[in-house]
Protein backbone atom coordinates (compact mmCIF):
# COMPACT_ATOMS: atom_id res chain seq x y z
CA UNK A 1 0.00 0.00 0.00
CA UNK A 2 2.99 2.30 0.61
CA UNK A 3 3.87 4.17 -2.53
CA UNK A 4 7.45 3.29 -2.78
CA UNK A 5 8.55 3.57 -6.39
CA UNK A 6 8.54 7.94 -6.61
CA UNK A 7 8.59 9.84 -9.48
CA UNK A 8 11.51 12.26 -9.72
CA UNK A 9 11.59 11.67 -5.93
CA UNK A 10 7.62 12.57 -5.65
CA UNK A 11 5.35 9.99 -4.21
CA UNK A 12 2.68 9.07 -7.19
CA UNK A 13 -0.14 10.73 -5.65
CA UNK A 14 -4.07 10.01 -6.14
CA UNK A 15 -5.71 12.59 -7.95
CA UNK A 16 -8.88 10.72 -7.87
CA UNK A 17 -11.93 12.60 -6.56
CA UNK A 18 -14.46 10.41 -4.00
CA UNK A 19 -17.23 9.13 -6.53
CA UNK A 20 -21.08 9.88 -4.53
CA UNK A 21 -22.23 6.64 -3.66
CA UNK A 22 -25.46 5.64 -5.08
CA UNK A 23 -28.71 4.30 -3.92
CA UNK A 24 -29.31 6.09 -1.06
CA UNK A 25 -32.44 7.94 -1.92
CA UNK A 26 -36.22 8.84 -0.43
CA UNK A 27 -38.50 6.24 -0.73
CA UNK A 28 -42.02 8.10 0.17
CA UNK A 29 -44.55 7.13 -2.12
CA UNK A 30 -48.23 8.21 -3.29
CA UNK A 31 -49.63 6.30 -0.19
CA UNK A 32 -47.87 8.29 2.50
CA UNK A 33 -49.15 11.17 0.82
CA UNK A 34 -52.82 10.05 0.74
CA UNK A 35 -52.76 9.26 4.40
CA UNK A 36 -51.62 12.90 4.84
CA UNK A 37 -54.48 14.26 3.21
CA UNK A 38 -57.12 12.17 5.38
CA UNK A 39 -54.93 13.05 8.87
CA UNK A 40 -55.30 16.50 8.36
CA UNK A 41 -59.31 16.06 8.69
CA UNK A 42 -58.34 14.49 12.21
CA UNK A 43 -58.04 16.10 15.52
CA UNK A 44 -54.59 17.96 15.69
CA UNK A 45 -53.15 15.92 18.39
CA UNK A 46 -53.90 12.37 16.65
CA UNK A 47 -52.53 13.98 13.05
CA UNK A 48 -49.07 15.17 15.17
CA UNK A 49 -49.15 10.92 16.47
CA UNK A 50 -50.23 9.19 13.28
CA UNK A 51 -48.04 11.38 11.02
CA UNK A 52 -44.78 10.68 12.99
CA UNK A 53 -45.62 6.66 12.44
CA UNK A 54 -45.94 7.19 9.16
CA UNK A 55 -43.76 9.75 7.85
CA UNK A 56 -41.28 8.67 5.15
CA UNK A 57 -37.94 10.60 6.58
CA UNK A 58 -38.04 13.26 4.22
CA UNK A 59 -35.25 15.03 1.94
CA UNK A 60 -32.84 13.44 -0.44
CA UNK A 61 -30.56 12.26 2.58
CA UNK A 62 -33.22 9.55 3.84
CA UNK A 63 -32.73 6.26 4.74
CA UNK A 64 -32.98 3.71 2.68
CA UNK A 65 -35.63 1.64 3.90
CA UNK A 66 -37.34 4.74 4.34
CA UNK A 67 -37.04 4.78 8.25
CA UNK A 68 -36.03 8.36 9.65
CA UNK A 69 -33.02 8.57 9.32
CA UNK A 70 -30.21 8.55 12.22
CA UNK A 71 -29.40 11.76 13.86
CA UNK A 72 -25.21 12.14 14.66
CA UNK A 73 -24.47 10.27 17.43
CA UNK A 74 -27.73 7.87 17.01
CA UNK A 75 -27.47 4.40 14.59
CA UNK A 76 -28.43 1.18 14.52
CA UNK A 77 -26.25 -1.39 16.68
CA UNK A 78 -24.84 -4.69 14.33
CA UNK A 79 -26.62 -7.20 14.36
CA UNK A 80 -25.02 -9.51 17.27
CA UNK A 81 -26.59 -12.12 19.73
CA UNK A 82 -26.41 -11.10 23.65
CA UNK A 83 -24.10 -13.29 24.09
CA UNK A 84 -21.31 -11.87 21.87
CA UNK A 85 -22.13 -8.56 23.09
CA UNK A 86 -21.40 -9.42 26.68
CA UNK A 87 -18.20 -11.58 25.98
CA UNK A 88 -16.79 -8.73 23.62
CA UNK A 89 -17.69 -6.18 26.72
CA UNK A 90 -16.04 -8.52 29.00
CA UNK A 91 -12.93 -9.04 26.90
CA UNK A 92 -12.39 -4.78 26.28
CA UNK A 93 -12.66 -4.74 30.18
CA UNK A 94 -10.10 -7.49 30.81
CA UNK A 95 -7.68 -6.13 27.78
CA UNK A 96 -7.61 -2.20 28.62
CA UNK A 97 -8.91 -2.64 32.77
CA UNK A 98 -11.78 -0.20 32.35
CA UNK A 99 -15.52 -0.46 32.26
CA UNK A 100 -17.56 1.72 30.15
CA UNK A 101 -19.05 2.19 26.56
CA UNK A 102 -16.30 4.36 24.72
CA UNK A 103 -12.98 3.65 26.15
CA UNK A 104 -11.08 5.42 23.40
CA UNK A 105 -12.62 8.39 23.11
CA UNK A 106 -14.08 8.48 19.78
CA UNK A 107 -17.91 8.73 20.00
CA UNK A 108 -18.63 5.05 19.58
CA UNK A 109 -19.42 2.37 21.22
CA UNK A 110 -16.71 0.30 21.87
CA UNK A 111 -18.90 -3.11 21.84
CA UNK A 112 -20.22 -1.68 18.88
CA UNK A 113 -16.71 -0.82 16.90
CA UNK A 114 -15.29 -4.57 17.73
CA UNK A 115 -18.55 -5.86 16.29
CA UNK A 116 -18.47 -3.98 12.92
CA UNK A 117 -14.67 -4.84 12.37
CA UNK A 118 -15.01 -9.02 13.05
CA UNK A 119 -18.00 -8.78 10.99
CA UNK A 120 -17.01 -6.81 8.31
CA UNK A 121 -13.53 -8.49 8.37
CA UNK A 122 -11.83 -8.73 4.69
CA UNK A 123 -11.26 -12.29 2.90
CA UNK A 124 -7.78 -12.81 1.70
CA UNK A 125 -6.72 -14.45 -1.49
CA UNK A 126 -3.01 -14.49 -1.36
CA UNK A 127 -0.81 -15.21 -4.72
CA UNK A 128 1.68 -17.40 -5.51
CA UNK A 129 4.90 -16.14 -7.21
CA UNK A 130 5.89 -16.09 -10.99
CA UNK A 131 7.17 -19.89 -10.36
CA UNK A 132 4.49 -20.90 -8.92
CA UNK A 133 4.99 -20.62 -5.00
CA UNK A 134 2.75 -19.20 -2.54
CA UNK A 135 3.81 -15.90 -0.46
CA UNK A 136 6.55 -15.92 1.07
CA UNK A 137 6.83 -13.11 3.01
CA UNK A 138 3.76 -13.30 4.90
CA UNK A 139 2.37 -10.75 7.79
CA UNK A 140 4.55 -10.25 10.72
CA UNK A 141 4.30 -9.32 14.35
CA UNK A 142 5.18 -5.82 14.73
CA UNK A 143 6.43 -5.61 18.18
CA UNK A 144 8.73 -8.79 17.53
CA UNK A 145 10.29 -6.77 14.41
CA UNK A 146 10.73 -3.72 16.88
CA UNK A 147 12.88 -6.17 19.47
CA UNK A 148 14.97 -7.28 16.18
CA UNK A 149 15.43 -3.80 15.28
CA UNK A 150 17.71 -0.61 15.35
CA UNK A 151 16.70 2.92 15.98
CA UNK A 152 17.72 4.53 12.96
CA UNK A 153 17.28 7.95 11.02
CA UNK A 154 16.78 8.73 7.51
CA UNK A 155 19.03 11.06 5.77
CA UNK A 156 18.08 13.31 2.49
CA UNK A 157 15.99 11.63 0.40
CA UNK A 158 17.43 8.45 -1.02
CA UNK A 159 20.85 9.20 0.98
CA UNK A 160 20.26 6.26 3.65
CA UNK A 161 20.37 6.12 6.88
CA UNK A 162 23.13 6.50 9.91
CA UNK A 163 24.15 3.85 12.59
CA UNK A 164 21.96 2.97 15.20
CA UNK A 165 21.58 6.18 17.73
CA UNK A 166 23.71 5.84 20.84
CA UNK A 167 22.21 5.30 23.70
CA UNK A 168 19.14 3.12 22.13
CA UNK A 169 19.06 -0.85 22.21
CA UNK A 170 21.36 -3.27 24.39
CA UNK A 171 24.32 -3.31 23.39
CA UNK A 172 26.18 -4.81 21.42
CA UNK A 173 23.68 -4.88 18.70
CA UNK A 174 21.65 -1.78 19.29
CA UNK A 175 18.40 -4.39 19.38
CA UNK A 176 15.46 -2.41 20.57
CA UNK A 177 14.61 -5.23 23.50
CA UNK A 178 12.45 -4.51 24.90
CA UNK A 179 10.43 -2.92 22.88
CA UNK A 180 10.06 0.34 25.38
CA UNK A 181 13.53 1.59 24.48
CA UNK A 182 11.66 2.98 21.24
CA UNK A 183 10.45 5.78 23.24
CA UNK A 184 12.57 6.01 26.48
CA UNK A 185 16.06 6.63 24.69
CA UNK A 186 14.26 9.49 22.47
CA UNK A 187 11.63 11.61 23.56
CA UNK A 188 10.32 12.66 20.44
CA UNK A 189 9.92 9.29 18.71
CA UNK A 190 6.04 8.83 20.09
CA UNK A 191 3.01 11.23 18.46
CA UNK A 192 2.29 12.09 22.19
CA UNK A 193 5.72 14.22 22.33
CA UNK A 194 5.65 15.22 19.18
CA UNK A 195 2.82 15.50 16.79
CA UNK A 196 3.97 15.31 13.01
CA UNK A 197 6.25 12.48 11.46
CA UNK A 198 9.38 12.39 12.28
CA UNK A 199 12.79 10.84 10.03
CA UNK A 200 13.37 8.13 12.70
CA UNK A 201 13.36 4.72 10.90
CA UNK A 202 13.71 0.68 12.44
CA UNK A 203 16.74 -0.75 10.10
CA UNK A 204 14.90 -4.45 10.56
CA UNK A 205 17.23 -7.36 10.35
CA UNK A 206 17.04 -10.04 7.52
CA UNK A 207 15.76 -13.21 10.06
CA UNK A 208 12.57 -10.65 10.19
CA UNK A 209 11.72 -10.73 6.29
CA UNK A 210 9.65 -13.93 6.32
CA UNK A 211 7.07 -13.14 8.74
CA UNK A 212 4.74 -15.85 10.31
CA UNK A 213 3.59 -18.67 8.99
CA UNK A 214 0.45 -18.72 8.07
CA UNK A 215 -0.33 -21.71 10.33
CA UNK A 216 0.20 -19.41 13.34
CA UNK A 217 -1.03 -15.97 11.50
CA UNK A 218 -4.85 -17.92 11.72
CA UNK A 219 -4.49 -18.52 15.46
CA UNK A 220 -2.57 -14.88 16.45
CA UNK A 221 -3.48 -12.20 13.53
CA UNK A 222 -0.19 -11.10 13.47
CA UNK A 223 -0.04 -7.79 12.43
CA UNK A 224 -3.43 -7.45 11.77
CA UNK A 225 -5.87 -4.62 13.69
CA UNK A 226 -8.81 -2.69 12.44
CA UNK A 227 -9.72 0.75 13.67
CA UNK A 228 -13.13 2.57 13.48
CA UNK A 229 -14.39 6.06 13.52
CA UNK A 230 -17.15 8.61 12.90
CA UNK A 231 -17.51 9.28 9.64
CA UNK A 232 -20.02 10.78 6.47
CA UNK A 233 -20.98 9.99 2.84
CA UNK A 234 -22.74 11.77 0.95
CA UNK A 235 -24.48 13.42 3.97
CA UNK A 236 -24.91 10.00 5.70
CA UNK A 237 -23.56 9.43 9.08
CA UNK A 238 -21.48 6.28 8.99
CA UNK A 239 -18.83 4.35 10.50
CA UNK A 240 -15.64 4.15 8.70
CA UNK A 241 -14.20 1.10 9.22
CA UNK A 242 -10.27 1.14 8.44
CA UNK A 243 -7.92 -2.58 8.74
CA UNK A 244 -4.08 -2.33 8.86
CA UNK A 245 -1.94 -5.44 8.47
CA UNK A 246 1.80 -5.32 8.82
CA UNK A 247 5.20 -7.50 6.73
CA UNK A 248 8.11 -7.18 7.72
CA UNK A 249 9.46 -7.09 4.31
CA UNK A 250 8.12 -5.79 0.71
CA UNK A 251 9.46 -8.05 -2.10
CA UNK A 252 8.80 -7.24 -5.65
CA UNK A 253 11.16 -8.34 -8.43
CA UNK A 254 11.74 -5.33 -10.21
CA UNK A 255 14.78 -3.69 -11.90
CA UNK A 256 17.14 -4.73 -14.45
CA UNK A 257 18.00 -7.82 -15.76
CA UNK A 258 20.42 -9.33 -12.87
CA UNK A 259 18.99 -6.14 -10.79
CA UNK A 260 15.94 -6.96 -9.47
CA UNK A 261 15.51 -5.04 -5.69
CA UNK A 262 14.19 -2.01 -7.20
CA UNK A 263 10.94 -2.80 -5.73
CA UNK A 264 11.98 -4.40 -2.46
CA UNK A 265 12.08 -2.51 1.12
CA UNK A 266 11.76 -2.94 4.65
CA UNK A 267 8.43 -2.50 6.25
CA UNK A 268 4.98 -2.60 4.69
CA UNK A 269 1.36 -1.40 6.04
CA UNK A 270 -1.02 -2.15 3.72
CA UNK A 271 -5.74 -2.76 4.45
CA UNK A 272 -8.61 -1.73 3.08
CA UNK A 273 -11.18 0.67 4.34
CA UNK A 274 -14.98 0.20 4.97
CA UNK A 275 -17.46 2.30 4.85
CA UNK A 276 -20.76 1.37 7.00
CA UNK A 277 -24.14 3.02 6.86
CA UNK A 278 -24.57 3.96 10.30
CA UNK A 279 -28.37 3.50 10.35
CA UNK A 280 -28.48 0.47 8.43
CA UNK A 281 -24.85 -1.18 9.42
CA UNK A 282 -24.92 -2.09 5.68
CA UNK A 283 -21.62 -2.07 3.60
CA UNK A 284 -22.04 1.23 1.53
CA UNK A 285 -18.51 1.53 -0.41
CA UNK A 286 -14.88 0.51 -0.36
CA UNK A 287 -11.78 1.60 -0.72
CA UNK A 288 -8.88 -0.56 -2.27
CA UNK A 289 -5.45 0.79 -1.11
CA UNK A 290 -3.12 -0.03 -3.88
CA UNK A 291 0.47 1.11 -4.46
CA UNK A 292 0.09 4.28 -3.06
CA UNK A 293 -3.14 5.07 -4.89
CA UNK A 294 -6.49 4.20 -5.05
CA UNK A 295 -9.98 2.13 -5.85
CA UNK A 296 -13.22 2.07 -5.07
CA UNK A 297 -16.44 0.84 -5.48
CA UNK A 298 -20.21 1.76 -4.52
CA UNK A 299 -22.53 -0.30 -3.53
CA UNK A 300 -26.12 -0.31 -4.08
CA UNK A 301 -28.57 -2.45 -1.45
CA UNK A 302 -29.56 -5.03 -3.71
CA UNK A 303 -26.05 -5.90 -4.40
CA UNK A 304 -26.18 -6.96 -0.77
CA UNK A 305 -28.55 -8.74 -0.62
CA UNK A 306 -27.25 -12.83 0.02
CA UNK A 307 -28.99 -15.77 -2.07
CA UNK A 308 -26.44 -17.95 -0.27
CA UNK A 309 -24.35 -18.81 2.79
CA UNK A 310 -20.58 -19.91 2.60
CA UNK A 311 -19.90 -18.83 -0.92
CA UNK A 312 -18.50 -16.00 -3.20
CA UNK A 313 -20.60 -13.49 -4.95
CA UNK A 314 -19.19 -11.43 -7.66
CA UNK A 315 -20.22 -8.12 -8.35
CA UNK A 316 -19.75 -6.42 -12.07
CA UNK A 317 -20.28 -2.73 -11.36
CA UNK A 318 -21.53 0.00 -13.68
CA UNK A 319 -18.03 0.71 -15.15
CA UNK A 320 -16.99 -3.26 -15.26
CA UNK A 321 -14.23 -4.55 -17.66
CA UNK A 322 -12.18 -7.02 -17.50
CA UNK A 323 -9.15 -5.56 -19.40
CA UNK A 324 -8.94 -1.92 -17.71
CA UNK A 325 -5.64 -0.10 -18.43
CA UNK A 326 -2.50 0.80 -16.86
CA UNK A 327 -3.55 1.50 -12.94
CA UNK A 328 -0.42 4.01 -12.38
CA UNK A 329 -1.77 5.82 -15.81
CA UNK A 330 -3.63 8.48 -15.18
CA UNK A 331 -6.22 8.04 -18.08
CA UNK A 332 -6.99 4.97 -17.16
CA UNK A 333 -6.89 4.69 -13.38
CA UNK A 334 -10.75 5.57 -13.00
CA UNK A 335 -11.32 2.33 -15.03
CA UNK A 336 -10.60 0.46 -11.30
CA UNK A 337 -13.66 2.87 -10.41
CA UNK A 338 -16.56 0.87 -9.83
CA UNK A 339 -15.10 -1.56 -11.99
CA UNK A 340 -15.89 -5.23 -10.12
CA UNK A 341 -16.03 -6.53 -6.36
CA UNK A 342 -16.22 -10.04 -5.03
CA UNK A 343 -17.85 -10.42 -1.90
CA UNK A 344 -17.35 -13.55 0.98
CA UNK A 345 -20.76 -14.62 2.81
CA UNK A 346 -20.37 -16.34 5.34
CA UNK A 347 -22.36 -19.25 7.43
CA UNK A 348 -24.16 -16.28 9.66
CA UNK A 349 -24.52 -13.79 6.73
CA UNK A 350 -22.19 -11.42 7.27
CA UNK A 351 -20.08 -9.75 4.47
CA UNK A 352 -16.53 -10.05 3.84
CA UNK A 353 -15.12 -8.31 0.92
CA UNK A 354 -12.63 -10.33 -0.94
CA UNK A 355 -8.93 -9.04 -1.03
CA UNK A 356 -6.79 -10.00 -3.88
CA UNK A 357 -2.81 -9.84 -2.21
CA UNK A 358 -0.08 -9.12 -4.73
CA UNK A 359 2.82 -11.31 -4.19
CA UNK A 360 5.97 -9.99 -2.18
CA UNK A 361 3.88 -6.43 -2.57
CA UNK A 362 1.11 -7.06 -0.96
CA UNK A 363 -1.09 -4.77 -2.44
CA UNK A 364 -5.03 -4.91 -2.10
CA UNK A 365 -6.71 -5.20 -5.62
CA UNK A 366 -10.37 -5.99 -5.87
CA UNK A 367 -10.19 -8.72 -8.81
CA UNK A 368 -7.08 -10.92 -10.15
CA UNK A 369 -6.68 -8.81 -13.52
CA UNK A 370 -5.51 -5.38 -13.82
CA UNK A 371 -1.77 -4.07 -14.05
CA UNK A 372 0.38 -1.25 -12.87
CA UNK A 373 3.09 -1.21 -15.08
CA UNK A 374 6.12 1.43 -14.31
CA UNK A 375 7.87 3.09 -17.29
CA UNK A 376 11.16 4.09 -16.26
CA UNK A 377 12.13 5.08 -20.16
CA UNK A 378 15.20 2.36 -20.32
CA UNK A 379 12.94 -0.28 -19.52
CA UNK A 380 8.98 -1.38 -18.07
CA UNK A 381 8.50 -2.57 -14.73
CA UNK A 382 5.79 -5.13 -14.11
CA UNK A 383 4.83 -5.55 -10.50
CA UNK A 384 4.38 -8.98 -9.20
CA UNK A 385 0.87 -10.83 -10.14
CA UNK A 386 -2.40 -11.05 -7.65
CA UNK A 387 -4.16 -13.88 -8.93
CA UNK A 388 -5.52 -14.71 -5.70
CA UNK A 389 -4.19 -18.51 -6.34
CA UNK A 390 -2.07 -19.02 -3.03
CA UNK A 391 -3.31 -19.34 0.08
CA UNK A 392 -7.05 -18.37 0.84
CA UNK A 393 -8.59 -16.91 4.43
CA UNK A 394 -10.87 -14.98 6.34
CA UNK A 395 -8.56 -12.54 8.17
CA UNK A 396 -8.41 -13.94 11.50
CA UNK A 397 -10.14 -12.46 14.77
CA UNK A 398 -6.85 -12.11 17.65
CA UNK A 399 -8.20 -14.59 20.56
CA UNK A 400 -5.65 -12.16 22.94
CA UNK A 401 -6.43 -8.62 21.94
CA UNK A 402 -9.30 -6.60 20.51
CA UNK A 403 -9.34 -6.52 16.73
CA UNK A 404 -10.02 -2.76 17.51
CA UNK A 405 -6.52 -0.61 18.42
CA UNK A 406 -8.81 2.27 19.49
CA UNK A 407 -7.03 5.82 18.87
CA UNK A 408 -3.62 7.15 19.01
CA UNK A 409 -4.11 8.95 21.84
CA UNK A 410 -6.37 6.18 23.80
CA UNK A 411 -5.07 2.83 22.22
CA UNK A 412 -6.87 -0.54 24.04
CA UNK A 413 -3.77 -2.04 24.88
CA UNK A 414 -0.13 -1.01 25.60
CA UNK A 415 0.68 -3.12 22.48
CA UNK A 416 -1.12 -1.09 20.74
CA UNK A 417 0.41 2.33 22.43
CA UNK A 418 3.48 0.63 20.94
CA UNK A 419 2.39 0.69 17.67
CA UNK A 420 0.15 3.35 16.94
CA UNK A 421 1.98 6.33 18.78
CA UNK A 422 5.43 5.61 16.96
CA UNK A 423 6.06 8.61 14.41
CA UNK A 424 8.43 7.32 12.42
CA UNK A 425 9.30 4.78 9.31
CA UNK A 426 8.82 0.77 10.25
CA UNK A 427 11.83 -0.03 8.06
CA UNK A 428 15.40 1.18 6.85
CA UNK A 429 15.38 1.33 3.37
CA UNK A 430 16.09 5.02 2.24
CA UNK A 431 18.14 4.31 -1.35
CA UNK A 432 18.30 6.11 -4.73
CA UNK A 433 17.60 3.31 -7.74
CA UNK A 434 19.84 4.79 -10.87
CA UNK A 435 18.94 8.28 -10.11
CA UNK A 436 15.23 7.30 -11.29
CA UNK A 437 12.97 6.58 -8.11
CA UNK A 438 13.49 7.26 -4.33
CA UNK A 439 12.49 3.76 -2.56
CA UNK A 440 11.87 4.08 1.25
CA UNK A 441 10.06 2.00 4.32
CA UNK A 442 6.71 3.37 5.04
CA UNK A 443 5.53 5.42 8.11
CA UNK A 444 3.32 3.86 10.30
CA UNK A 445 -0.76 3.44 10.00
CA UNK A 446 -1.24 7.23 11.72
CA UNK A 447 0.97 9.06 9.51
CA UNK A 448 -0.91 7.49 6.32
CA UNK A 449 -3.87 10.07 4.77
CA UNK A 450 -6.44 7.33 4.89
CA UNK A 451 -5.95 7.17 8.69
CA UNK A 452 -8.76 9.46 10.03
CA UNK A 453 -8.65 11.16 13.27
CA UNK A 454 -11.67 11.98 14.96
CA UNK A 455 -11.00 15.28 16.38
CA UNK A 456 -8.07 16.61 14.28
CA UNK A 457 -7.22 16.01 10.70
CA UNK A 458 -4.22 14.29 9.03
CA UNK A 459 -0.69 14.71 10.08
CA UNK A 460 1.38 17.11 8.06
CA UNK A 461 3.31 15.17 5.13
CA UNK A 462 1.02 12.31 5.76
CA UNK A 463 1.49 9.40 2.86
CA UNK A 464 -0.86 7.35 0.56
């Protein structure tokens, strides 16, 4: 998801506009009206009753099923049985060691947040290499990549990094064990001291590139966290529903002939992000997070609507077609617009939107065709594939931990603390390739520009 591969040492930036989501319209019919007409004949005090039973929301911003819709603050609760309410409240308590229905702060209920994100959770269709082998640098644990690492910082742009700052890590490998060193031997490495991102980096050792296995990334969701927040579309209230997932190492087999680590660096964040009617808790649209840029698609209810359990549903939208152009060119990136989405149901109905993983990249493209080819005049990069023809999963629900990290400055968990309060880059690579592209380690999940805040805006140079 982090841009990596810069243009004349610019990030490739998404000059796509949000597209209005459709479907979301009035639904009062001639029939309402009628009953109007014969209320008014009634006694003032029954037509003030009746007419509030009746009344069709009103306005182009009404509900869908033609319910009134939610005022801010107000919504529907997911769908969840009483008994997976109460163990989710009872876990939150045990986790963070407080009682109460917003823990982090953010205007939602925390019961309700969890909910959304393990129902909503995305299906992930991993792809094997150009040889035929499945991923093989799977999701990692990010705090056991911090207690393999060194506390760097970046130089100029492409101009590396130093040694490992004095005074940070045991010595004599400057490893940052345990993890608390991050923040104890600088001040101003957390977004508590300082606000804004910073050019600290973690220079990440190779034993870290491989990740889990995927065996033990189904029991521990390494990596893996969603977070939620307020949120509106097209003048809906909703609940945007955002899921990180960490690797230790981005491999792509680009470059020259013999050269091929023009597309490889440290570190990778990459997710999707959700957006959820908030009086409905339907799936309204998503966004596909791919090399630095974006996708989306709309959905309208009846595309929702499940004539099965356990199986796949594809989903051609308005602008489908199967042979869009390049994705980095901008003529033909809005052909990824609406184009086609797959959808998981599963045995209790809920939806999972499917996830096609680029190898080694570990980008998130909604179906297995599609390209991003990189013209870099001597020669044309082509990204590794996302067929979706490795290893298949529902992203796994943590069994130790909320799903839900809460918010930077009220995180669940001190795990979480860890991770979402560091303001600088999870990786070393800072390098020059042939005087052509700037290739660097990403920042971390709160200094990205699809990470929403919800009492403040984006940090200052935040990255797609």
């Amino acid at each position: 998801m982090q841009q990596t591969l810069r243009e004349s040492g610019k990030t490739l930036r998404d000059r796509h506009a949000r597209a209005t989501p459709r479907g979301w319209h009035s639904r009062c019919d001639g029939a309402s009206a009628a009953v109007r007409n014969i209320l008014r004949a009634l006694a003032p005090f029954a037509l003030a009753l009746v007419s509030t039973l009746v009344a069709c929301g009103g306005g182009d911003d009404g509900d869908p099923s033609g319910s009134k819709a939610p005022a801010p603050g107000e919504g529907a609760k997911p769908a969840a049985t009483d008994a997976e309410r109460q163990e989710v409240d009872a876990m939150l308590e045990k986790t963070t060691g407080k009682a109460g229905p917003d823990r982090d702060g953010d205007g939602i209920d925390d019961v309700d947040e969890e909910i959304l994100l393990r129902h909503y959770r995305p299906f992930l269709k991993f792809s094997k290499d150009g040889d035929g082998k499945d991923e093989s640098h799977r999701p990692s644990d990010p705090l056991a990549v911090i207690r393999g690492a060194q506390l760097v910082q970046q130089k100029g742009d492409g101009d590396g990094i130093t040694d490992p700052l004095p005074g940070c890590g045991k010595a004599p490998d400057y490893r940052l064990d345990p993890v608390e060193q991050l923040y104890s031997c600088k001040k101003d490495t957390s977004f508590i001291a300082k606000f804004a991102k910073t050019t600290y980096a973690l220079s990440i050792p190779d034993s870290q590139f491989a990740g889990v296995s995927f065996t033990d990334y189904k029991k521990d969701a390494d990596g893996f966290f969603g977070h939620v927040v307020p949120d509106t579309v097209s003048g809906h209230p909703a609940y945007k529903l955002e899921y990180w997932q960490y690797y230790a190492y981005n491999n792509q087999d680009l470059g020259l002939p013999g050269f091929h680590e023009f597309g490889d660096h440290q570190g990778d964040w990459t997710g999707i992000q959700l957006w959820v009617d908030k009086g409905t808790t339907e799936l309204v649209q998503v966004l596909y997070m791919i090399h630095g840029r974006k996708a989306w698609f709309h959905y309208k209810p009846e595309m929702l609507k499940a004539t099965c359990k356990d199986c796949f549903v594809t989903i051609k939208g308005p602008k489908y077609n199967a042979n869009p152009g390049n994705f980095f060119d901008d003529d033909h990136r809005a052909e990824y617009d609406d184009n086609q989405s797959e959808l998981r149901f599963d045995a209790d109905g809920n939806v999972h939107v499917v996830v096609y993983v680029e190898n080694g990249g570990h980008e998130s493209w909604p179906f297995p065709y599609g390209h991003a080819d990189i013209d870099v005049k001597i020669d044309t990069w082509h990204p590794n594939p996302h067929k979706g023809d490795g290893t298949n999963m529902i992203s796994p629900v943590p069994t130790t931990r909320p799903l839900n990290a809460g918010e930077v400055t009220k995180p669940f968990t001190a795990d979480y603390a860890t991770i979402l309060q560091y303001n600088g880059y999870w990786g070393g690579t800072n390098t020059n390739d042939l005087g052509v592209r700037v290739r660097k380690s990403p920042p971390g999940p709160a200094s990205h520009c699809e990470w929403k805040f919800p009492d403040r805006g984006s940090i200052a140079s935040c990255e797609n």
